[in-house]
PDB file of N, CA and C in Angstrom:
ATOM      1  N   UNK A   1     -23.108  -0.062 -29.218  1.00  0.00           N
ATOM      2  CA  UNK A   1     -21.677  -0.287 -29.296  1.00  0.00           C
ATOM      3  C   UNK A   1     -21.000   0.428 -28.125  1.00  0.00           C
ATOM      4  N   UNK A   2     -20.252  -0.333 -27.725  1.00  0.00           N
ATOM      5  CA  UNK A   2     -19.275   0.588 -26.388  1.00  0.00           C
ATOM      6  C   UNK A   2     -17.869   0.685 -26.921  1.00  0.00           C
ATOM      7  N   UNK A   3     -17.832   2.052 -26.868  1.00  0.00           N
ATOM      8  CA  UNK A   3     -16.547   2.560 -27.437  1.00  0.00           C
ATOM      9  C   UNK A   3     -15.319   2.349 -26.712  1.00  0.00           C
ATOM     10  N   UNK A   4     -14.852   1.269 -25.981  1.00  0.00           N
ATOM     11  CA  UNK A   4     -14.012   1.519 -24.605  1.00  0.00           C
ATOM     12  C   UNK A   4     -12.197   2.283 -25.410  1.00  0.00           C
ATOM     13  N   UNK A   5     -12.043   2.643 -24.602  1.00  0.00           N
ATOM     14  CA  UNK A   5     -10.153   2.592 -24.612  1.00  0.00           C
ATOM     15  C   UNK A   5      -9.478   1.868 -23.543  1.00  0.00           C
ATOM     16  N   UNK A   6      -8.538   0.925 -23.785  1.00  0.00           N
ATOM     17  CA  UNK A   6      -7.798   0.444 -22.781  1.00  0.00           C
ATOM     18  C   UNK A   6      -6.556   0.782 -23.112  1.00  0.00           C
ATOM     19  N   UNK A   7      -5.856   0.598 -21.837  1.00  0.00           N
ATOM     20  CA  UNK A   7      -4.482   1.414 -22.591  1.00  0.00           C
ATOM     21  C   UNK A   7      -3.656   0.373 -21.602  1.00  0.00           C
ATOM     22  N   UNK A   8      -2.678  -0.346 -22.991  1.00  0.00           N
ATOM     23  CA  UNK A   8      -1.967  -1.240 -21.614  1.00  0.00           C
ATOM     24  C   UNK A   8      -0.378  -1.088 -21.738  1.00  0.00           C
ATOM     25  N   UNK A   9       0.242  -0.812 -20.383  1.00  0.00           N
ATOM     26  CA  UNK A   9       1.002  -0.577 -19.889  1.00  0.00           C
ATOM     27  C   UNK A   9       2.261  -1.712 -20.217  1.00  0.00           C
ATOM     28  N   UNK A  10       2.607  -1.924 -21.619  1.00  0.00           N
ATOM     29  CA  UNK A  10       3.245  -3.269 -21.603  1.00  0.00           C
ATOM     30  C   UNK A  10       5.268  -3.234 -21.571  1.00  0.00           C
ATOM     31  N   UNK A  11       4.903  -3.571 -19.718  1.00  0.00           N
ATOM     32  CA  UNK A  11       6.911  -3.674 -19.379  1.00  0.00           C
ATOM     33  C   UNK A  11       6.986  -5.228 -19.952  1.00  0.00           C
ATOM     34  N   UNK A  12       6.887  -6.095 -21.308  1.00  0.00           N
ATOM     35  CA  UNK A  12       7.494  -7.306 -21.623  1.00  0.00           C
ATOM     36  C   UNK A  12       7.000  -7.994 -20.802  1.00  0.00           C
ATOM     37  N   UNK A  13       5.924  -8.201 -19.748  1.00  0.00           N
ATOM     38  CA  UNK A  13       5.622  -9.615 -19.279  1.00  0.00           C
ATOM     39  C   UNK A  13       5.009  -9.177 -17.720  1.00  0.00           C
ATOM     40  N   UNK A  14       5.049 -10.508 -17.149  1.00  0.00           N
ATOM     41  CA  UNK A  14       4.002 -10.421 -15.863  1.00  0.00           C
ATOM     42  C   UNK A  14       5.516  -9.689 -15.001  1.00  0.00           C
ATOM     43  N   UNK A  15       5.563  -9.200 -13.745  1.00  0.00           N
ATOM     44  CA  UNK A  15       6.252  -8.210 -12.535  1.00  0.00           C
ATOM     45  C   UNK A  15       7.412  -7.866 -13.699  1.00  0.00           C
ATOM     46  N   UNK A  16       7.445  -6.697 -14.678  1.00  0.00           N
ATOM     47  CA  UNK A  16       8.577  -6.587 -15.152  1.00  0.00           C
ATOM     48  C   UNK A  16       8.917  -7.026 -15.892  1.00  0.00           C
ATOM     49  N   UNK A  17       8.396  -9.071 -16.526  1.00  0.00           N
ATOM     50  CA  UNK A  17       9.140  -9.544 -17.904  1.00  0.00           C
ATOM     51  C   UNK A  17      10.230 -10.058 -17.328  1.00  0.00           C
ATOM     52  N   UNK A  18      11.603  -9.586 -18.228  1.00  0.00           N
ATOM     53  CA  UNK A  18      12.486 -10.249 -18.138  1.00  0.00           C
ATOM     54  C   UNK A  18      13.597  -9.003 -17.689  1.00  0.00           C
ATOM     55  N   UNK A  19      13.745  -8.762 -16.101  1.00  0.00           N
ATOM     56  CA  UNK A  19      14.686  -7.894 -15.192  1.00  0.00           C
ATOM     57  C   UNK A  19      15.748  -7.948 -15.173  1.00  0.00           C
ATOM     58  N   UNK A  20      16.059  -9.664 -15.961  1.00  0.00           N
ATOM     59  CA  UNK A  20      17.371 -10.399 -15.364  1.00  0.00           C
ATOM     60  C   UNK A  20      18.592  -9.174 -15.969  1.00  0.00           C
ATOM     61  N   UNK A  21      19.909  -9.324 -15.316  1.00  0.00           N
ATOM     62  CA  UNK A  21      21.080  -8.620 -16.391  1.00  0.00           C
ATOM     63  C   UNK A  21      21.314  -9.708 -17.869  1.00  0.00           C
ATOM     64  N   UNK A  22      22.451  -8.584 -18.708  1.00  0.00           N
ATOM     65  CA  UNK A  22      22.607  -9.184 -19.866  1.00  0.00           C
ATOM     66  C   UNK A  22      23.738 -10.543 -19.189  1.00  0.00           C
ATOM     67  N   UNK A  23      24.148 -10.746 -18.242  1.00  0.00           N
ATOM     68  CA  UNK A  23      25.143 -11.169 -17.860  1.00  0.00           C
ATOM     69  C   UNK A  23      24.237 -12.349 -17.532  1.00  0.00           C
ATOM     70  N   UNK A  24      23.303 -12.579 -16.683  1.00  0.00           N
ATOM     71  CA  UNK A  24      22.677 -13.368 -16.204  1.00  0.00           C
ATOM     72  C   UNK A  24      21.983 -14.190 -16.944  1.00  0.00           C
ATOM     73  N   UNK A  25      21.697 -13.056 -18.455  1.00  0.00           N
ATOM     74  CA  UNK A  25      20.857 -14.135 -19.482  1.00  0.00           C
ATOM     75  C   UNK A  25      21.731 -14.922 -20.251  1.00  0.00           C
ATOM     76  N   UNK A  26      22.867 -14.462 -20.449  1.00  0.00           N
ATOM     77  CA  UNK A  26      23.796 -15.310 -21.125  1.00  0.00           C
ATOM     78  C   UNK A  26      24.468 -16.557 -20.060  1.00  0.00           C
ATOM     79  N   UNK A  27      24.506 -16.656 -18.890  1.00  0.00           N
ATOM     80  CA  UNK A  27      24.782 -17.785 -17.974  1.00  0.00           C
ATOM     81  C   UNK A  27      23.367 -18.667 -18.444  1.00  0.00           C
ATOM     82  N   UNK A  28      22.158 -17.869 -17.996  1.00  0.00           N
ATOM     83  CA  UNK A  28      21.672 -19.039 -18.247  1.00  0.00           C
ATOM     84  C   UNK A  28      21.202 -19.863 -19.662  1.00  0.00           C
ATOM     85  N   UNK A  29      21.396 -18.653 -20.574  1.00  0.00           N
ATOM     86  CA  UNK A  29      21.651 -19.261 -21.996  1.00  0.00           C
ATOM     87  C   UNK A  29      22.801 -20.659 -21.999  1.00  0.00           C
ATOM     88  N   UNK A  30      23.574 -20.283 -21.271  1.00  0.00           N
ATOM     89  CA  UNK A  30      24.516 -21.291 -21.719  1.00  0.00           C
ATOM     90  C   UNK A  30      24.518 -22.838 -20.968  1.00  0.00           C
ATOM     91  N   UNK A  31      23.616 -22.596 -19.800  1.00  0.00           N
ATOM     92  CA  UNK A  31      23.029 -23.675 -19.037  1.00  0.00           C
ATOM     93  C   UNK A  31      22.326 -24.358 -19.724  1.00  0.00           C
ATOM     94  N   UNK A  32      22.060 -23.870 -21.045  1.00  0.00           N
ATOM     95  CA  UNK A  32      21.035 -24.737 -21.542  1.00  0.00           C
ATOM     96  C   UNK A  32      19.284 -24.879 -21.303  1.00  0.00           C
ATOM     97  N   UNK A  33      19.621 -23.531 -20.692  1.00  0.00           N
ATOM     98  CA  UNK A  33      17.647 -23.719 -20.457  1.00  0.00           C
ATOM     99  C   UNK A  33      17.533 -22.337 -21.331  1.00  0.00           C
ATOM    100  N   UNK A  34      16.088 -21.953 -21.862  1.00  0.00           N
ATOM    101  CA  UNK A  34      15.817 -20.937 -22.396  1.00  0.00           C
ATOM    102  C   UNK A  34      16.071 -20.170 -22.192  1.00  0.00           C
ATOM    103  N   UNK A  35      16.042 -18.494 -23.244  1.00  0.00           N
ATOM    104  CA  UNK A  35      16.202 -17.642 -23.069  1.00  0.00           C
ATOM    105  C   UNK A  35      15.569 -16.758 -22.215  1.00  0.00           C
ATOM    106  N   UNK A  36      14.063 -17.095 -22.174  1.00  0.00           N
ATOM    107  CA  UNK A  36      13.210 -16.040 -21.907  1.00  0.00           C
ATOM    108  C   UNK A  36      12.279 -17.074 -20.579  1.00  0.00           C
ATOM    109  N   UNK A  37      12.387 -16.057 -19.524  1.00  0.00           N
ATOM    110  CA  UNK A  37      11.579 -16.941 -18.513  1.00  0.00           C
ATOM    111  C   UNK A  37      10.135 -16.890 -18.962  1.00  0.00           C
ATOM    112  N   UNK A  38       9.725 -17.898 -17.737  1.00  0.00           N
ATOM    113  CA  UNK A  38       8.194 -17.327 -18.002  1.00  0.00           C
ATOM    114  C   UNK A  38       7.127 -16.658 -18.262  1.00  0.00           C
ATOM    115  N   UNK A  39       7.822 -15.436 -17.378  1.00  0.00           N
ATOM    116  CA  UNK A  39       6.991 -14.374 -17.316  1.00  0.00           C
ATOM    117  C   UNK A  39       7.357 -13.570 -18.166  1.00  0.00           C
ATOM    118  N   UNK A  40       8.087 -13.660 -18.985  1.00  0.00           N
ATOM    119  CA  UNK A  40       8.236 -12.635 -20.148  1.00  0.00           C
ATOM    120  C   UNK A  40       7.754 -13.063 -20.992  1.00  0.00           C
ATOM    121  N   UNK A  41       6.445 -11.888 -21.525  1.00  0.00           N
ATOM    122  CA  UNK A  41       5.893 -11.761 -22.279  1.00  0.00           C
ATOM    123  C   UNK A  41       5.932 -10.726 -23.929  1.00  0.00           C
ATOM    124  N   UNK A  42       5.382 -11.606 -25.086  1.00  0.00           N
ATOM    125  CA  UNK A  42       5.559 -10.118 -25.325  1.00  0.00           C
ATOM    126  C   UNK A  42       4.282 -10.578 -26.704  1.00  0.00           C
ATOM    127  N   UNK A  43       3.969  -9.441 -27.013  1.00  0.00           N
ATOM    128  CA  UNK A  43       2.813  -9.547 -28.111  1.00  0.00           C
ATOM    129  C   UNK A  43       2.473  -8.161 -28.156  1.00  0.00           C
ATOM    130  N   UNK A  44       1.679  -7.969 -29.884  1.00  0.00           N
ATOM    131  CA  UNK A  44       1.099  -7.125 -30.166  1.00  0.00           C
ATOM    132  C   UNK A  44       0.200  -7.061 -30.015  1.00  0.00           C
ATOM    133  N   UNK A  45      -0.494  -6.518 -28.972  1.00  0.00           N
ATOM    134  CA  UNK A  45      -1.808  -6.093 -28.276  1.00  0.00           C
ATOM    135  C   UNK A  45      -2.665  -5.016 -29.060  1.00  0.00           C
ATOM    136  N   UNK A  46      -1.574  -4.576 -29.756  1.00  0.00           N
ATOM    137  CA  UNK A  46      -2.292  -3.106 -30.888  1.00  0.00           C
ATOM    138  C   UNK A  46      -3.106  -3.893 -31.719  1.00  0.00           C
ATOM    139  N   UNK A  47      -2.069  -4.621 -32.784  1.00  0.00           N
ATOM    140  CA  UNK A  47      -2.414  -5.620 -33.655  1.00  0.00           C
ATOM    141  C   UNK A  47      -3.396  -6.265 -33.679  1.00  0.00           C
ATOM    142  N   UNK A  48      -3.647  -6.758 -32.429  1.00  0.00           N
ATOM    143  CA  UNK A  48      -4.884  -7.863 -32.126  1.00  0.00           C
ATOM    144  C   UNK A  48      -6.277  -7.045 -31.844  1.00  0.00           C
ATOM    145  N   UNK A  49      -6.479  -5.933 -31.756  1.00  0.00           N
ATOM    146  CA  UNK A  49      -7.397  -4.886 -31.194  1.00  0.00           C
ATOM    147  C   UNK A  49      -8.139  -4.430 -33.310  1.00  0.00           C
ATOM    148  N   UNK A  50      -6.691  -4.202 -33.672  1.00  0.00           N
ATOM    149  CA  UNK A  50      -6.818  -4.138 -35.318  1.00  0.00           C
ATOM    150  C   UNK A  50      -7.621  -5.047 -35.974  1.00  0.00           C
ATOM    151  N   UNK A  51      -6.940  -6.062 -35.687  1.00  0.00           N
ATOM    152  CA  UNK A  51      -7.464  -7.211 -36.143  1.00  0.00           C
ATOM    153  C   UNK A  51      -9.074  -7.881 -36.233  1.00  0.00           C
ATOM    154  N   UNK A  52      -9.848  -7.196 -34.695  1.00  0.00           N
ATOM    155  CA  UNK A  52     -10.858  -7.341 -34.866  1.00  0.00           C
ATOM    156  C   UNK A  52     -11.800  -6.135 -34.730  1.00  0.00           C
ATOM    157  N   UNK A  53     -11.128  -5.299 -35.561  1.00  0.00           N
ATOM    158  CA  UNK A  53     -11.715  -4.171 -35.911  1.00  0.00           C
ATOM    159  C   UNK A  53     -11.863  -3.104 -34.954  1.00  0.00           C
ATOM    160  N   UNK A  54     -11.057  -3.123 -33.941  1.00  0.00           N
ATOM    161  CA  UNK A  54     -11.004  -1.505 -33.424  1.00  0.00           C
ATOM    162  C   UNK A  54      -9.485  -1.151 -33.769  1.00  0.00           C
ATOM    163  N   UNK A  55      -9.186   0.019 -33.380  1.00  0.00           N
ATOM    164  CA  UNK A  55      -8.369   1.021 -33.518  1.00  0.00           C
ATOM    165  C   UNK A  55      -7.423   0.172 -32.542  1.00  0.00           C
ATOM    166  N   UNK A  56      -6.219   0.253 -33.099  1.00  0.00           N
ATOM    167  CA  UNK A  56      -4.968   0.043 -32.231  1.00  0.00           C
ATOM    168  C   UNK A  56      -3.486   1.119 -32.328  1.00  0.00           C
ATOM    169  N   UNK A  57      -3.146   1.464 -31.251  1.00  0.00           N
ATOM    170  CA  UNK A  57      -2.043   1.890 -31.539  1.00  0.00           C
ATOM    171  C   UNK A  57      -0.670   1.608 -30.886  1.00  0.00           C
ATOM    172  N   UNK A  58       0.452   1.560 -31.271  1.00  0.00           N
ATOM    173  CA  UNK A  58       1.525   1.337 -30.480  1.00  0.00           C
ATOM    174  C   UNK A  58       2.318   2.157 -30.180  1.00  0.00           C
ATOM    175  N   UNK A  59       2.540   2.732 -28.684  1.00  0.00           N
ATOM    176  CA  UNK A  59       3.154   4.186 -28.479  1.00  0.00           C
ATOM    177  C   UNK A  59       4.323   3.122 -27.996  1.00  0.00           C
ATOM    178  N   UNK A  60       5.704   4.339 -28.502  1.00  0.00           N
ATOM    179  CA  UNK A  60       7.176   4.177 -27.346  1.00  0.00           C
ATOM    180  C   UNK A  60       8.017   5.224 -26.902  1.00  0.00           C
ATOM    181  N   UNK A  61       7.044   5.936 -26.794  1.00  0.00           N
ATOM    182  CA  UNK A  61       7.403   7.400 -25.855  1.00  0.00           C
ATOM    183  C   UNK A  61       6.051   8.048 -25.869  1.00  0.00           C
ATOM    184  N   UNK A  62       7.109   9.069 -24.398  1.00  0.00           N
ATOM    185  CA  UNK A  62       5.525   9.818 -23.953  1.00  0.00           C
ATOM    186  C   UNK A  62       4.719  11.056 -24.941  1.00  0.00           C
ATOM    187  N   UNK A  63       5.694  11.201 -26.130  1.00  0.00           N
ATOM    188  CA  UNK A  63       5.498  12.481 -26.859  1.00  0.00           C
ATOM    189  C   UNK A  63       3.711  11.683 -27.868  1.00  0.00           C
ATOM    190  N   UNK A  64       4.237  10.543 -28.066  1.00  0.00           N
ATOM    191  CA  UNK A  64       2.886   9.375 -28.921  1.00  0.00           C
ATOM    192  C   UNK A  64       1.727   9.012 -28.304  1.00  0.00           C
ATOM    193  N   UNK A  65       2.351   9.104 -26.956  1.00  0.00           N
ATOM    194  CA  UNK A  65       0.818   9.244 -26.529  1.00  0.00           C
ATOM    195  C   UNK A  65      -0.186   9.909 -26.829  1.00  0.00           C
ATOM    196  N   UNK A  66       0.012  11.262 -26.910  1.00  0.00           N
ATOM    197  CA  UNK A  66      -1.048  12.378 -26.814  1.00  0.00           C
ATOM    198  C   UNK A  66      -1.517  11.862 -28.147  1.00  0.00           C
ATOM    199  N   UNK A  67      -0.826  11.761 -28.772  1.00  0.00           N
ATOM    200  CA  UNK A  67      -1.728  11.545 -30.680  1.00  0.00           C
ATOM    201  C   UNK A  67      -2.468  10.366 -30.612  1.00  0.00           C
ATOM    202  N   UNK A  68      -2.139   9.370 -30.237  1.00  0.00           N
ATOM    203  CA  UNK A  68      -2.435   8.187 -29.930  1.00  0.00           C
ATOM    204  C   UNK A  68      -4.096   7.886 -29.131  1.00  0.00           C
ATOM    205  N   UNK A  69      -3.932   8.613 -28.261  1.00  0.00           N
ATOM    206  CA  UNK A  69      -5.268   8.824 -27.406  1.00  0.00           C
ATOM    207  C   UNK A  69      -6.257   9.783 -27.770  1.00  0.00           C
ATOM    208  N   UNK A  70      -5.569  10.523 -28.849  1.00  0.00           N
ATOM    209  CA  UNK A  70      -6.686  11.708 -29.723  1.00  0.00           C
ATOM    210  C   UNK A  70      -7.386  10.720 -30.505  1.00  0.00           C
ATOM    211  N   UNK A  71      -6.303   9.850 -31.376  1.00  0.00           N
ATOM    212  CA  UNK A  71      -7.221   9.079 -32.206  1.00  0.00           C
ATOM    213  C   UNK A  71      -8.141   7.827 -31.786  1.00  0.00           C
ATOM    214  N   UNK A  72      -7.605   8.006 -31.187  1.00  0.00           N
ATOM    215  CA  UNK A  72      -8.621   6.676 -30.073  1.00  0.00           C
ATOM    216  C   UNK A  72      -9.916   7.049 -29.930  1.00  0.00           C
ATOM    217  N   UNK A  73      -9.968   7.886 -29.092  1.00  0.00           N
ATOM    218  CA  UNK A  73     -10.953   8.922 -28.872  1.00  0.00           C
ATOM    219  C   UNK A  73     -12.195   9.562 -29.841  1.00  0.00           C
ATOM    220  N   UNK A  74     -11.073   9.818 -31.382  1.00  0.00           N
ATOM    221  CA  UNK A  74     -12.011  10.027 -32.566  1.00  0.00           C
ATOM    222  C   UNK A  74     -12.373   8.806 -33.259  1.00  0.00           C
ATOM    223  N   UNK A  75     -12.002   7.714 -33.080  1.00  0.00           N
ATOM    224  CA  UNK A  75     -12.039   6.641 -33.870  1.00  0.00           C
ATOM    225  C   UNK A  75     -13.640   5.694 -33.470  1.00  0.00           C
ATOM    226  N   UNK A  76     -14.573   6.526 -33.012  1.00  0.00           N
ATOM    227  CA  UNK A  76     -15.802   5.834 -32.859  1.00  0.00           C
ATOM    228  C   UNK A  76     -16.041   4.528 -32.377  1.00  0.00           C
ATOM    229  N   UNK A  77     -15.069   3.553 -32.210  1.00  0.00           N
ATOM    230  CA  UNK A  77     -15.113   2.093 -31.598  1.00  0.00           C
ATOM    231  C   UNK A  77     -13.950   1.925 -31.105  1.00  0.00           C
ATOM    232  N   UNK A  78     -14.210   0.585 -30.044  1.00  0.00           N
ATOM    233  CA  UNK A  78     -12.843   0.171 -29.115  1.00  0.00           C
ATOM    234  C   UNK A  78     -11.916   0.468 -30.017  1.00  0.00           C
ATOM    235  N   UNK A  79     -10.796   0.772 -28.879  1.00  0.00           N
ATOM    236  CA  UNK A  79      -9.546   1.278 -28.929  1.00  0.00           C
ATOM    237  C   UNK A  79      -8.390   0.265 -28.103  1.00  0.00           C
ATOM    238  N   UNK A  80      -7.420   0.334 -28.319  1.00  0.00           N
ATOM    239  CA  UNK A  80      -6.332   0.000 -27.268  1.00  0.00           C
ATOM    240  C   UNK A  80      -5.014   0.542 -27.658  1.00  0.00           C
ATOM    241  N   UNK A  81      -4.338   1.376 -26.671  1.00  0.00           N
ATOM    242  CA  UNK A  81      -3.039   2.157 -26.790  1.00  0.00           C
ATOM    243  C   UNK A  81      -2.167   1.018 -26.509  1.00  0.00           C
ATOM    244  N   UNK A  82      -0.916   0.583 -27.440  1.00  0.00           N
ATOM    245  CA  UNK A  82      -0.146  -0.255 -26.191  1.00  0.00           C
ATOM    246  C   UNK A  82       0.774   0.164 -25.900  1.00  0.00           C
ATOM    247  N   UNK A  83       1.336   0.849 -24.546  1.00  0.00           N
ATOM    248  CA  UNK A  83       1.951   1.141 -24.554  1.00  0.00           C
ATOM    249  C   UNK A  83       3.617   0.599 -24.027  1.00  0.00           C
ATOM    250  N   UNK A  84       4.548   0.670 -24.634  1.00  0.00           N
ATOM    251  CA  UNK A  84       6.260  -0.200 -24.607  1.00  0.00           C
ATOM    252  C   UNK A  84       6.332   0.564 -23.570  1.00  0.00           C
ATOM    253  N   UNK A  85       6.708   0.067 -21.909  1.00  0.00           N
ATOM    254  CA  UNK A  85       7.647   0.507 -21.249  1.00  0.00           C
ATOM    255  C   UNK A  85       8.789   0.154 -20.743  1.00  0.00           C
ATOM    256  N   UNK A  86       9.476   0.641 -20.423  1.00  0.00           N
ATOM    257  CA  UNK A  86      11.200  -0.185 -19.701  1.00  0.00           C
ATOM    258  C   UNK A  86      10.735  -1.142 -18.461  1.00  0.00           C
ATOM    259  N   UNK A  87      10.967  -2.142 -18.822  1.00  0.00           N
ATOM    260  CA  UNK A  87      10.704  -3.161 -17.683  1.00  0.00           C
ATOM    261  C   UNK A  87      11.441  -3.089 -16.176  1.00  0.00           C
ATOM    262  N   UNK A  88      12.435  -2.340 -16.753  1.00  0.00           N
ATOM    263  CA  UNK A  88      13.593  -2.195 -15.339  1.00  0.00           C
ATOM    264  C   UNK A  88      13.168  -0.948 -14.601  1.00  0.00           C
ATOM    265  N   UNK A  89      12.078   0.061 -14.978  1.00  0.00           N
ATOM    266  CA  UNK A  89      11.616   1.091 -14.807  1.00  0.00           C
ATOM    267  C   UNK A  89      10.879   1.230 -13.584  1.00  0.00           C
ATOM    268  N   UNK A  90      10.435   0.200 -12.639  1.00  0.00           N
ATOM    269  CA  UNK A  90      10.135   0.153 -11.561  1.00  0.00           C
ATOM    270  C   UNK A  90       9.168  -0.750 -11.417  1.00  0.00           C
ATOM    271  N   UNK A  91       8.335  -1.297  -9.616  1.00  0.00           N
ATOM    272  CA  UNK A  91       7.755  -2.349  -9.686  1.00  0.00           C
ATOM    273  C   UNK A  91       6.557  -1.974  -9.974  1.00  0.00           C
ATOM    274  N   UNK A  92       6.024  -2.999  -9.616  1.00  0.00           N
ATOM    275  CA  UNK A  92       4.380  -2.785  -9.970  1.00  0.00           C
ATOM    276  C   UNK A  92       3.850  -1.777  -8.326  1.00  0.00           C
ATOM    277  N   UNK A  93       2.601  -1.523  -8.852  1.00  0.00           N
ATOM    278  CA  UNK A  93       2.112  -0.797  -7.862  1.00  0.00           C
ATOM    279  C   UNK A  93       1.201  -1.441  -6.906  1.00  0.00           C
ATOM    280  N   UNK A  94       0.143  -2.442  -7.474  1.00  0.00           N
ATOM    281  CA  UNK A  94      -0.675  -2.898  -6.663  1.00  0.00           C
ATOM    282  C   UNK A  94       0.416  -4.861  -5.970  1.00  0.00           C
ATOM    283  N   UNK A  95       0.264  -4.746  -5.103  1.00  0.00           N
ATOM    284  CA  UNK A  95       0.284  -5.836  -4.757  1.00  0.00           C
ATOM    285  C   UNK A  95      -0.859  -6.752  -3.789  1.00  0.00           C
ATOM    286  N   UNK A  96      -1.415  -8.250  -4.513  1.00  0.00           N
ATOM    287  CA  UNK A  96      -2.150  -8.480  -4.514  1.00  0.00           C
ATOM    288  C   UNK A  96      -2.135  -9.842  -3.855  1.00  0.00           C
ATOM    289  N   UNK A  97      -1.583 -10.441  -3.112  1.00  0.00           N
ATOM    290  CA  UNK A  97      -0.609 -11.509  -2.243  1.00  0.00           C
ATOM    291  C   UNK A  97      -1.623 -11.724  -0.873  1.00  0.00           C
ATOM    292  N   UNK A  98      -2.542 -10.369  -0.669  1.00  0.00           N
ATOM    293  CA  UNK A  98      -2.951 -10.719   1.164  1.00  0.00           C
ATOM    294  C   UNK A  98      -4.634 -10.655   0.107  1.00  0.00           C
ATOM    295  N   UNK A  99      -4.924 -10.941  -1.012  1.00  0.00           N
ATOM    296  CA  UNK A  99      -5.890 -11.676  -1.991  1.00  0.00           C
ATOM    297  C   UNK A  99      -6.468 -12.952  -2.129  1.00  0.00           C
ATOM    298  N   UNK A 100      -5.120 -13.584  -1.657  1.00  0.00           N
ATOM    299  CA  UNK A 100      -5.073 -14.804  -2.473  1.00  0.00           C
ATOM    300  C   UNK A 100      -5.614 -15.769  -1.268  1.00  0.00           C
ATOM    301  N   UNK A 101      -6.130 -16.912  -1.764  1.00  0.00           N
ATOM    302  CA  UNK A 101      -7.144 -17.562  -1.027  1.00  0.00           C
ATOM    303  C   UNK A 101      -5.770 -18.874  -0.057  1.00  0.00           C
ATOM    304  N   UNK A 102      -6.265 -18.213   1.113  1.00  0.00           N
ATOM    305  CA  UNK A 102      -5.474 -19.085   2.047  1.00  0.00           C
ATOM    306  C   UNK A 102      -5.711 -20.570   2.730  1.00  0.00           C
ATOM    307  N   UNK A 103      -5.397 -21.798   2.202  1.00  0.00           N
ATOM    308  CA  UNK A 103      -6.393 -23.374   3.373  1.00  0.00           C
ATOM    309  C   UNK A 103      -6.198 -22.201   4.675  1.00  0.00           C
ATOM    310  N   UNK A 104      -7.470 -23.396   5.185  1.00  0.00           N
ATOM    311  CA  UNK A 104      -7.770 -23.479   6.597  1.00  0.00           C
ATOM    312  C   UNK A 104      -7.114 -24.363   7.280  1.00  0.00           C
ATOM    313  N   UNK A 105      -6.599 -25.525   6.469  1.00  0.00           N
ATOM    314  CA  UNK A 105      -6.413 -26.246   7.132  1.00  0.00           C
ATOM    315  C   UNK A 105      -5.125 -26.606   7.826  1.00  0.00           C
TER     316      UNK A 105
END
């Protein structure tokens, strides 16, 4: 058995989720297209870790962590922390753009 911990960093969705202002979501609420773009995501990642029998937890501050990753740790099988962060809280770190497979032609 491999005991892993993953711990995921969840700002609501892919670069951030949903950055837009409250101002901006209500324009485009009223345009008539959805609320929530694409890239905003959201799910219980704890839940689903539960679900198939490892340890899940859901931190939303930094004080839950520490308990969070103790029990992980003691809990003998996969783990996953998820952790809620502020999406507006800054960008991502890796950028991965000079990756991506370029034609030749």
């Amino acid at each position: 058995s491999l005991n892993v911990i993953v711990v995921v960093m969840d700002n609501g969705g892919v670069y951030g989720g949903d950055r837009r202002s409250d101002g901006m979501k209500a324009l485009v609420k009223a345009a008539g297209f959805g609320s929530e773009p694409p890239t905003a995501l959201s799910g219980s990642y704890d839940q689903l870790m539960r679900a198939f029998g490892g340890e899940g937890s859901l931190v939303k501050s930094r004080e839950g962590l520490g308990s969070s990753l103790r029990r992980a740790l003691m809990a003998g099988k996969p783990a996953l922390i998820n952790c809620k962060i502020d999406p507006l809280s800054g960008s991502e770190s890796a950028r991965m753009n000079h990756m991506n497979h370029r034609s030749k032609l």
